[in-house]
Protein backbone atom coordinates (compact mmCIF):
# COMPACT_ATOMS: atom_id res chain seq x y z
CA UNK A 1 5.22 -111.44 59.56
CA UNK A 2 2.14 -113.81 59.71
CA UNK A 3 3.71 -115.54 62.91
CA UNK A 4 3.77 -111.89 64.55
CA UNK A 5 0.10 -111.13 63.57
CA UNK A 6 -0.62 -113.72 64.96
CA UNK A 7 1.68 -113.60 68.01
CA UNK A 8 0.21 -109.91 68.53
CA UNK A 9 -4.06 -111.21 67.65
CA UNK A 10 -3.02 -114.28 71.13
CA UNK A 11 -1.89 -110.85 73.08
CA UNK A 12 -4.58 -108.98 72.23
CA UNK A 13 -6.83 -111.36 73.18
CA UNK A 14 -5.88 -112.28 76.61
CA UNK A 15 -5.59 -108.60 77.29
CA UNK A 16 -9.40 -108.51 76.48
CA UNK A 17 -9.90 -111.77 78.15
CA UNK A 18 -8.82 -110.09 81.48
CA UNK A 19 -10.83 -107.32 81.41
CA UNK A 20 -14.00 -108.96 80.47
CA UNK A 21 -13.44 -111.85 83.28
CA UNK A 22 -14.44 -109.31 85.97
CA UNK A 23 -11.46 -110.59 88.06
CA UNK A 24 -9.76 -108.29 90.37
CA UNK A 25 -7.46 -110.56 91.78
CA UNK A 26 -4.17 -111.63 90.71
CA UNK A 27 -1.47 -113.91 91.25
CA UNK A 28 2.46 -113.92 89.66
CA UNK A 29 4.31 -116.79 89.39
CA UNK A 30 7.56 -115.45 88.49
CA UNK A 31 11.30 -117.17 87.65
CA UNK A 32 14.34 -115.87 89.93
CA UNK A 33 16.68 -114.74 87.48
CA UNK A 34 16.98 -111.44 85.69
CA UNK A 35 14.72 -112.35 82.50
CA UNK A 36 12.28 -114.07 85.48
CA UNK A 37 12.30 -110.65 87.26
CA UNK A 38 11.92 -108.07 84.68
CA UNK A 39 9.13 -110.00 83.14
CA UNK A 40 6.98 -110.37 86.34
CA UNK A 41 7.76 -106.61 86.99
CA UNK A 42 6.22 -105.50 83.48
CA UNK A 43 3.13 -108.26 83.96
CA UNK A 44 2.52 -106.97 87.11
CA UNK A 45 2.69 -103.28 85.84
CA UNK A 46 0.27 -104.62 83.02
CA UNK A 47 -2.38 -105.98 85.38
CA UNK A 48 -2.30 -103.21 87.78
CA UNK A 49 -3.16 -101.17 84.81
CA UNK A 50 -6.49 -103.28 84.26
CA UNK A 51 -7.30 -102.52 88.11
CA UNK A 52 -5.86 -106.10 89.11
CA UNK A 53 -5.17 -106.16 92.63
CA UNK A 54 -1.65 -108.06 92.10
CA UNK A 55 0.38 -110.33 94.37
CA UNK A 56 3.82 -112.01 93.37
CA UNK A 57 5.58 -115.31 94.30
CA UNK A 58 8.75 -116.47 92.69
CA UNK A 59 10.02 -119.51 92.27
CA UNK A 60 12.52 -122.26 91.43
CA UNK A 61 10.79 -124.86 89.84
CA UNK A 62 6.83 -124.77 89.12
CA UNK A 63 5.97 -127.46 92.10
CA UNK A 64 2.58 -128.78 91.49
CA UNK A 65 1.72 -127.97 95.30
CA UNK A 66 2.01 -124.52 94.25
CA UNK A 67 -0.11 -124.48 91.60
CA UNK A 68 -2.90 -126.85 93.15
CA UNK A 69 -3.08 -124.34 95.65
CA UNK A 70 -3.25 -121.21 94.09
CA UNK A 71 -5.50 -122.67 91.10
CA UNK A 72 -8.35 -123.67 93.80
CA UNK A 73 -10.62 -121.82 95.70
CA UNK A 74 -11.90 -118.90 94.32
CA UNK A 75 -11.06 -118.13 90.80
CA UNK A 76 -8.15 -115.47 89.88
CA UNK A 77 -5.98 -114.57 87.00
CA UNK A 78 -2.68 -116.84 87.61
CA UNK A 79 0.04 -115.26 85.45
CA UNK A 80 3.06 -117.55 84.98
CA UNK A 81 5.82 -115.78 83.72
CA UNK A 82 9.53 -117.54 82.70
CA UNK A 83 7.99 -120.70 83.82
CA UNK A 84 4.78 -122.61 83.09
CA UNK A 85 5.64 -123.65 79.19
CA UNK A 86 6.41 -127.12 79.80
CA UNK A 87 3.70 -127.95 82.13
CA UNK A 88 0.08 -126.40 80.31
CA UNK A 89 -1.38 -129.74 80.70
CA UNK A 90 -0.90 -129.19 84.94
CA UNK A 91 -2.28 -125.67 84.69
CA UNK A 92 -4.97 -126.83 83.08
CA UNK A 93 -5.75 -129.76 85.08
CA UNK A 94 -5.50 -128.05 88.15
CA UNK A 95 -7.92 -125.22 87.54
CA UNK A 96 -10.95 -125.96 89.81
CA UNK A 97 -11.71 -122.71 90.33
CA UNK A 98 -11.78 -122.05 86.71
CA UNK A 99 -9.73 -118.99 86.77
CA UNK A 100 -8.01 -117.06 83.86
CA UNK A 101 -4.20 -118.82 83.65
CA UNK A 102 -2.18 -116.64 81.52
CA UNK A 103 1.52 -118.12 80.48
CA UNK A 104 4.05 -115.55 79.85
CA UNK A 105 7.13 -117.41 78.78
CA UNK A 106 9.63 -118.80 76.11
CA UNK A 107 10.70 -122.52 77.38
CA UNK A 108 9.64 -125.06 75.28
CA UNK A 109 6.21 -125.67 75.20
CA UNK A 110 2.96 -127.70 73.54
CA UNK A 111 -0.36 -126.77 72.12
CA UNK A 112 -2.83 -126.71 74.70
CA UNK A 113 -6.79 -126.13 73.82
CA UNK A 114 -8.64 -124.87 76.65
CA UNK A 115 -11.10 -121.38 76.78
CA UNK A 116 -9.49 -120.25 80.15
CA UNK A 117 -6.02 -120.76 79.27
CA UNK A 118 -3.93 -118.08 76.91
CA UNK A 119 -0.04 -119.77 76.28
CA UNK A 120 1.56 -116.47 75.05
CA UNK A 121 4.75 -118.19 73.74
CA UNK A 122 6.12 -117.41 70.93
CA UNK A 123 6.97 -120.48 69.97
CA UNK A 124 4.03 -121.90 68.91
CA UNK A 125 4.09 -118.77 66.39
CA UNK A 126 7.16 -119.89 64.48
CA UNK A 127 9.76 -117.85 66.80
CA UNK A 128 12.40 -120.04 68.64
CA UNK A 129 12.50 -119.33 72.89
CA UNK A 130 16.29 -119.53 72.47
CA UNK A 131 17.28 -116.76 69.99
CA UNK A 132 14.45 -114.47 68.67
CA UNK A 133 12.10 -114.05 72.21
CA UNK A 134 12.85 -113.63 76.03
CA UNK A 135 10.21 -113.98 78.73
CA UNK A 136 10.92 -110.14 79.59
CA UNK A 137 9.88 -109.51 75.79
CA UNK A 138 6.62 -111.68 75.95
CA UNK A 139 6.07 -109.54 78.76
CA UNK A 140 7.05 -106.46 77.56
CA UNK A 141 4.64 -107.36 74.41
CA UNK A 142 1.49 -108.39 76.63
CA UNK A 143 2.31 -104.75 78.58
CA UNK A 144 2.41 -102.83 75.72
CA UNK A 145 -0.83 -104.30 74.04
CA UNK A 146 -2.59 -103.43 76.92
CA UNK A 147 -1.50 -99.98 77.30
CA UNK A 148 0.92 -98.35 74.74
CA UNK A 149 2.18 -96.01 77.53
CA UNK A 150 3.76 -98.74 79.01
CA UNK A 151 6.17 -98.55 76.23
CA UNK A 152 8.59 -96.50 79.07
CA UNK A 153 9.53 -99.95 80.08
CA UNK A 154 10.59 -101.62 77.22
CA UNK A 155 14.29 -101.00 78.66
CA UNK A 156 13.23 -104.02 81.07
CA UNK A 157 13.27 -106.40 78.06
CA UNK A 158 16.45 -105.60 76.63
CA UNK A 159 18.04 -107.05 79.97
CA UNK A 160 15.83 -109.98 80.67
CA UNK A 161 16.55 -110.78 76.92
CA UNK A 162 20.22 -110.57 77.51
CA UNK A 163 19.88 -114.49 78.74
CA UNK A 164 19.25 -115.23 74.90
CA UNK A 165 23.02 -115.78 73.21
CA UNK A 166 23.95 -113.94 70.34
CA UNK A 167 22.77 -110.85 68.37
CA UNK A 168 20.20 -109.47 69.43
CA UNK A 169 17.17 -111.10 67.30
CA UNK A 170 12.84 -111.60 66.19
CA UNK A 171 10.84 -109.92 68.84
CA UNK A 172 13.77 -109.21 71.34
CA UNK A 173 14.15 -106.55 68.47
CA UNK A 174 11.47 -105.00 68.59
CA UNK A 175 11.30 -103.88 72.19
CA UNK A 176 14.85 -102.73 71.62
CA UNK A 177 14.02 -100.25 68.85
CA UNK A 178 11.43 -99.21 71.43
CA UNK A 179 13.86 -98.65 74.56
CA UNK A 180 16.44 -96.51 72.15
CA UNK A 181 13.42 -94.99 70.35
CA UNK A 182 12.65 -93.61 74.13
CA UNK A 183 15.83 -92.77 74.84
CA UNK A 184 15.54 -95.77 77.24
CA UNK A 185 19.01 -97.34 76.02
CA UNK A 186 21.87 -96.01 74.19
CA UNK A 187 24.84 -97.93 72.54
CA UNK A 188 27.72 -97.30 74.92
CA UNK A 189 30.53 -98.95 72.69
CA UNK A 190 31.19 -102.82 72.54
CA UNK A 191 28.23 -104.96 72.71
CA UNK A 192 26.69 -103.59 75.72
CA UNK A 193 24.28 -100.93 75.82
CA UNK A 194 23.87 -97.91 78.54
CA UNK A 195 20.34 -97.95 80.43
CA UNK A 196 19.70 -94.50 80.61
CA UNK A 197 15.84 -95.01 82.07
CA UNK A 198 14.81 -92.89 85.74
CA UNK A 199 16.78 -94.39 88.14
CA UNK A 200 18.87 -96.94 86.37
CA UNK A 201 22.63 -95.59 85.49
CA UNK A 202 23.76 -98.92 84.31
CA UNK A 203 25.06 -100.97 81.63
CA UNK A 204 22.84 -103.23 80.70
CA UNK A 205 25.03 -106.49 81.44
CA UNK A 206 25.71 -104.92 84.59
CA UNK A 207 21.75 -104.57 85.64
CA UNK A 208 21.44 -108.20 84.21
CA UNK A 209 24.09 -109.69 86.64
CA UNK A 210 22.38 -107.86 89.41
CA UNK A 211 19.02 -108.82 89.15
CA UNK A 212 20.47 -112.26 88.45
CA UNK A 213 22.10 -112.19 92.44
CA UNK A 214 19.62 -110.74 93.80
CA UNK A 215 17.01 -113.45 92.19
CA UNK A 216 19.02 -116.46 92.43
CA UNK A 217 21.45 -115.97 95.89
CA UNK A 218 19.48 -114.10 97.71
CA UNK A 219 15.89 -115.76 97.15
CA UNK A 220 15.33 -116.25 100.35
CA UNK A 221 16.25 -112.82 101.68
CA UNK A 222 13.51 -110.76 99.80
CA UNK A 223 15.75 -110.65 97.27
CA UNK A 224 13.61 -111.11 94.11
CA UNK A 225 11.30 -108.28 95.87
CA UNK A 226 14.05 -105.97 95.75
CA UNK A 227 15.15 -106.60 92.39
CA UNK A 228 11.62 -106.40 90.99
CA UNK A 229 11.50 -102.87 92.88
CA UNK A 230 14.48 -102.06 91.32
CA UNK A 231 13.34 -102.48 87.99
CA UNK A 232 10.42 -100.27 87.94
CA UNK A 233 12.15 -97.25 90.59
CA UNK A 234 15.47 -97.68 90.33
CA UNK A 235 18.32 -99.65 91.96
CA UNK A 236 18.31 -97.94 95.68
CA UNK A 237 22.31 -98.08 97.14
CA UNK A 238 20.52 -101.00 99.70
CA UNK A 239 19.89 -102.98 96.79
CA UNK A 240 22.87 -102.59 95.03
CA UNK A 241 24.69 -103.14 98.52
CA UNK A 242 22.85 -106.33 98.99
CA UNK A 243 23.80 -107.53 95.41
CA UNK A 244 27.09 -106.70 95.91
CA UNK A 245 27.14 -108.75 98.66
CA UNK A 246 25.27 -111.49 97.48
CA UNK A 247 27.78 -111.45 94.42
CA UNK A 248 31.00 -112.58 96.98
CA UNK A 249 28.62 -114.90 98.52
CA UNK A 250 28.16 -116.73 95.51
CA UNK A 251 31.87 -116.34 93.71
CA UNK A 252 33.35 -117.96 97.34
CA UNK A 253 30.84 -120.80 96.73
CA UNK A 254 31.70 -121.17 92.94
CA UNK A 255 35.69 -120.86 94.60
CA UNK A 256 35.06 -123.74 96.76
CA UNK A 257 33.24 -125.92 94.46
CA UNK A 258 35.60 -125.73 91.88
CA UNK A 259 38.27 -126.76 94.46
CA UNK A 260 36.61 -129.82 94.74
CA UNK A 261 35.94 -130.53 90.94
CA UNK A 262 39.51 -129.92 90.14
CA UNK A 263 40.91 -132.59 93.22
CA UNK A 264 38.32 -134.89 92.51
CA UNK A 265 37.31 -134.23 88.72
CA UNK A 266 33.54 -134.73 87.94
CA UNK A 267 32.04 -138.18 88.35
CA UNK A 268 31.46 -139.91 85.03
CA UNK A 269 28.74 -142.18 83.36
CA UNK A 270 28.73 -143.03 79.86
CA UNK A 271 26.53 -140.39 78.47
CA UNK A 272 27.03 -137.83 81.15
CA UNK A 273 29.63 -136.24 83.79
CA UNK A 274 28.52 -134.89 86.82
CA UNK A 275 28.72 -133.45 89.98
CA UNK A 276 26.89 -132.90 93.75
CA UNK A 277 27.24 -129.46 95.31
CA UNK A 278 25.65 -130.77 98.69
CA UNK A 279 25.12 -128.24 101.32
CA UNK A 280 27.72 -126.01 99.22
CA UNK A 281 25.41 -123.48 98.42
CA UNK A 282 23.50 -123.40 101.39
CA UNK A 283 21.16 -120.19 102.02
CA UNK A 284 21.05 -119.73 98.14
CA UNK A 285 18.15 -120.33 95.75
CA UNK A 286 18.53 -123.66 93.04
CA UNK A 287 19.31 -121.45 90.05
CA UNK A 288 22.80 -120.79 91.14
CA UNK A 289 24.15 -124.48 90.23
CA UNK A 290 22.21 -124.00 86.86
CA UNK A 291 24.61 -120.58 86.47
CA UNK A 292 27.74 -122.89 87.62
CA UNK A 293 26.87 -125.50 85.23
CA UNK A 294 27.17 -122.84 82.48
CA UNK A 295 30.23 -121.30 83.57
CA UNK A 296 31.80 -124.92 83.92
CA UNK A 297 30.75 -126.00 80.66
CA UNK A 298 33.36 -123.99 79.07
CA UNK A 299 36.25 -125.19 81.18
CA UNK A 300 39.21 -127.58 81.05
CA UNK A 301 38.47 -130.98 82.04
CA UNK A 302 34.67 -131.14 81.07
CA UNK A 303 34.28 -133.60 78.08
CA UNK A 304 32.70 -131.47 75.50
CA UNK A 305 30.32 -134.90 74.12
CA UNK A 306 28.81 -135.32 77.33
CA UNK A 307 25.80 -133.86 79.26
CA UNK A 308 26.86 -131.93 82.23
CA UNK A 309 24.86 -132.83 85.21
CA UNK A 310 25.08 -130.54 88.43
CA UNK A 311 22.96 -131.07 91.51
CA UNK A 312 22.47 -129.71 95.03
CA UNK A 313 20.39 -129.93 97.88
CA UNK A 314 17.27 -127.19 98.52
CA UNK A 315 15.06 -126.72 101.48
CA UNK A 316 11.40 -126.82 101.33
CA UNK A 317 10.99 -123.15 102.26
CA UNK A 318 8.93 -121.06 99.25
CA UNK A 319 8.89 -117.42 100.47
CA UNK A 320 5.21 -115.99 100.23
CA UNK A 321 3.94 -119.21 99.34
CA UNK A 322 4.75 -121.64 102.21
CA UNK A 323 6.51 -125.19 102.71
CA UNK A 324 6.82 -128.05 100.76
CA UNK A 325 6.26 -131.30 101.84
CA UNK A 326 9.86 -132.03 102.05
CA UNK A 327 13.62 -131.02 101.14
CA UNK A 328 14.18 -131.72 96.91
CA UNK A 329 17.56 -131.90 94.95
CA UNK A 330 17.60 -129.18 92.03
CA UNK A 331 19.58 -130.45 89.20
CA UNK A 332 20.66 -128.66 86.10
CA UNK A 333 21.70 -130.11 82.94
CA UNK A 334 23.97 -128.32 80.44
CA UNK A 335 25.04 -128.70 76.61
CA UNK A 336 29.22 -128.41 76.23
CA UNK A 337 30.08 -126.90 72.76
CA UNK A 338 30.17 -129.80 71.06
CA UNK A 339 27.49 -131.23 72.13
CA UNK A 340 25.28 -128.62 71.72
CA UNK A 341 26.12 -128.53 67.50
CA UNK A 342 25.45 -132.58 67.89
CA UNK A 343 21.76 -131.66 70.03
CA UNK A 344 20.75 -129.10 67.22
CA UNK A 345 21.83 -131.11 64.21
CA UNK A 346 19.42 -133.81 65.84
CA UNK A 347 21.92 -136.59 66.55
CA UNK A 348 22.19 -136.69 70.16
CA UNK A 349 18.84 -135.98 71.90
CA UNK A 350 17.42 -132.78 73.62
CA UNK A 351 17.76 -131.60 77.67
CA UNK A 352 14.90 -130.56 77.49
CA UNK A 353 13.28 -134.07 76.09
CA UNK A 354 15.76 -136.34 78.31
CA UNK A 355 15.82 -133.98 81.57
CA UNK A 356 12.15 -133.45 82.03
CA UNK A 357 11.63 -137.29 81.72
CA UNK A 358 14.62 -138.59 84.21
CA UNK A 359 12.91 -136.28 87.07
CA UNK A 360 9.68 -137.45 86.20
CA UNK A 361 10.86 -141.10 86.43
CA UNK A 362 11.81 -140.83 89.92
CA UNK A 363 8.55 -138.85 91.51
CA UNK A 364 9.80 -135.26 90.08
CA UNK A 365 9.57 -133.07 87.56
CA UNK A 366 11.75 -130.46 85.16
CA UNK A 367 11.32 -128.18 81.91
CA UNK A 368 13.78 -126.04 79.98
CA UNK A 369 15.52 -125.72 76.39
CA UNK A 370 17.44 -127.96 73.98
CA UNK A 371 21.09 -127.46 75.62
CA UNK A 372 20.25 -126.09 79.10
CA UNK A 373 17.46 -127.74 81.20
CA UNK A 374 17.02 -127.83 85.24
CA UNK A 375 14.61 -129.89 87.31
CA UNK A 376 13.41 -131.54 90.61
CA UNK A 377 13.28 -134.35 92.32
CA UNK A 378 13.16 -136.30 96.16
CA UNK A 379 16.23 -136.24 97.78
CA UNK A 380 17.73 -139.84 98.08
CA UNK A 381 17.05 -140.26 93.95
CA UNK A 382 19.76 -139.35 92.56
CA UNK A 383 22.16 -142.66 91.65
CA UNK A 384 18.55 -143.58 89.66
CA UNK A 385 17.73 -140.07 88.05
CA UNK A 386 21.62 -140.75 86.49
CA UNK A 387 21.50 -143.82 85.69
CA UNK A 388 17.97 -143.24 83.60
CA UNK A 389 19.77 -139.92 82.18
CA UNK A 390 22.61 -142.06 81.05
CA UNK A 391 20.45 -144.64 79.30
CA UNK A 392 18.67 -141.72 77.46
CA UNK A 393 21.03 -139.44 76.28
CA UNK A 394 22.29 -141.69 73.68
């Protein structure tokens, strides 16, 4: 209980921190999955409720362009939410303006001491970002703090927390005793649960794989904008007609990629097997060979000892932000079963330790969790971002 206290005093805090900066301004930096997108849609409904005028941008990866940008000129509160953990020492170095930089977020993070900087994750309170909090819930916890009506939301949580595996745990628990306490969520048999909130007649894995399309596949067709609409008016029939359709997008992608995997198996290192997607999942946002990489890490002919490595090529376009200076390969790393007992018993090191540092090696960058961690990095890099993964993971 000492770990919440002080979980909720950090909350409190930065909800006091806000309204005494003055600052009417603010800026979202938001993940594109369905944890990524019901956690910037309950920051944002937590900022317009202390009068912040509040604009969104979601993203991939945390590019430093982005932040450089958005952290000069005049100063702002910069909310980075499902993203932001692993890089504190960036947001903190690029603050010239000396805004307020909140961090919404459970990825694995560091201790950071700086007055304009308020790293709401849970895990430096004793909770682990893998089982006991989702970003939705840091979120939901940061909303609720500053305005105990916006406890009607706290069904948004239970499916951004549906990332997390297994039972349902820590603070993810508390903003479910919330949603059902509402009437916000009902058990509908089996493991799932019924969202019964104003506009939302779904299951709750159902709304999770939606707002995951619309995030991921269709990021650069407003999709993230509609499924942050959706989750604070409802899912529209447009929406759920462009999810649907975003949905056979991606399975004939996943189709044809694992075509190719079974003729020509995955490419093999010592420490790590691996594959290149190309131009397979052209039009799509990177997420979506982090998603394959998870599917395929249960499958037949994936060596359950070794790191799975998928990569694929992404253009420099970020919607409502701008361009980058040039095209990057998005790779994602994943734990197989056995592997991931061997990562958490300590014997075989961390993605998100080894990841993070092959990227950084070779001019990019990357964050995540202990069995699943994603990254950047130039295209035209990759033979040397595996072979420095390979001498790592040992």
């Amino acid at each position: 209980m000492e770990g919440l206290r002080g979980f909720q005093d950090k909350l409190g805090s930065a909800a006091s921190a806000v309204r005494e900066s003055g600052i009417r301004e603010a800026v979202v930096l938001h993940h594109d999955e369905a944890d990524g997108l019901t956690s910037a849609a309950l920051t944002k409904l937590a900022l317009s409720s202390l009068g912040l005028n509040t604009r969104l941008i979601c993203l991939d990866k945390l590019f430093p362009e982005v932040i450089k940008d958005l952290e000069s000129g005049h100063p702002r509160i910069i909310a980075y939410v499902d993203l932001g953990s692993g890089h504190v020492d960036w947001l903190i170095k690029a603050n010239s303006a000396k805004g307020l930089i909140l961090v919404l977020d459970h990825h694995d993070t560091i201790s950071a001491q700086d007055p304009l900087l308020y790293n709401l994750n849970p895990e430096l309170y004793g909770f682990s970002g893998e089982k006991d909090a989702s970003s939705a819930t840091v979120a939901y916890l940061f909303c609720k703090t500053v305005d105990p009506k916006l406890s009607n939301y706290a069904h948004l949580a239970t499916i951004g927390s549906l990332e997390l595996p297994g039972e349902t745990q820590g603070l993810n628990l508390i903003a479910m005793k919330d949603a059902k306490d509402l009437g916000l969520v009902r058990d509908s048999g089996g493991s799932d649960l019924k969202i019964a909130a104003k506009g939302v007649n779904l299951g709750r894995a159902r709304a999770s794989s939606l707002l995951n399309v619309l995030g991921s596949v269709g990021y650069y067709r407003k999709g993230p904008e509609m499924g942050i609409e959706a989750c604070t008016t409802g899912f529209a029939d447009q929406t759920m007609d462009a999810a649907k359709e975003f949905e056979e997008e991606r399975k004939a992608a996943n189709r044809e990629m694992l075509v190719t995997i079974k003729k020509d198996g995955l490419s093999q290192k010592k420490n790590v097997q691996w594959f290149h997607a190309h131009d397979n999942y052209k039009g799509m946002g990177g997420k979506v060979v982090g998603s394959f990489c998870s599917y395929l890490r249960y499958q037949r002919g994936v060596n359950p000892v070794k790191y799975l490595i998928g990569m694929m090529n992404v253009p420099a376009d970020i919607p409502g932000w701008g361009k980058l200076p040039s095209s990057m390969i998005k790779v994602s790393g994943r734990a197989p079963q056995i592997l991931t007992s061997l990562i958490e018993k300590g014997t075989k090191p961390s993605l998100s330790k080894i990841l993070p540092e092959s990227c950084s090696k070779v001019g990019g960058f990357g964050d995540g969790h202990s069995v699943a961690a994603s990254g950047v990095f130039p295209v035209g890099k990759e033979e040397m971002f595996l072979n420095e993964i390979d001498r790592l993971a040992v």
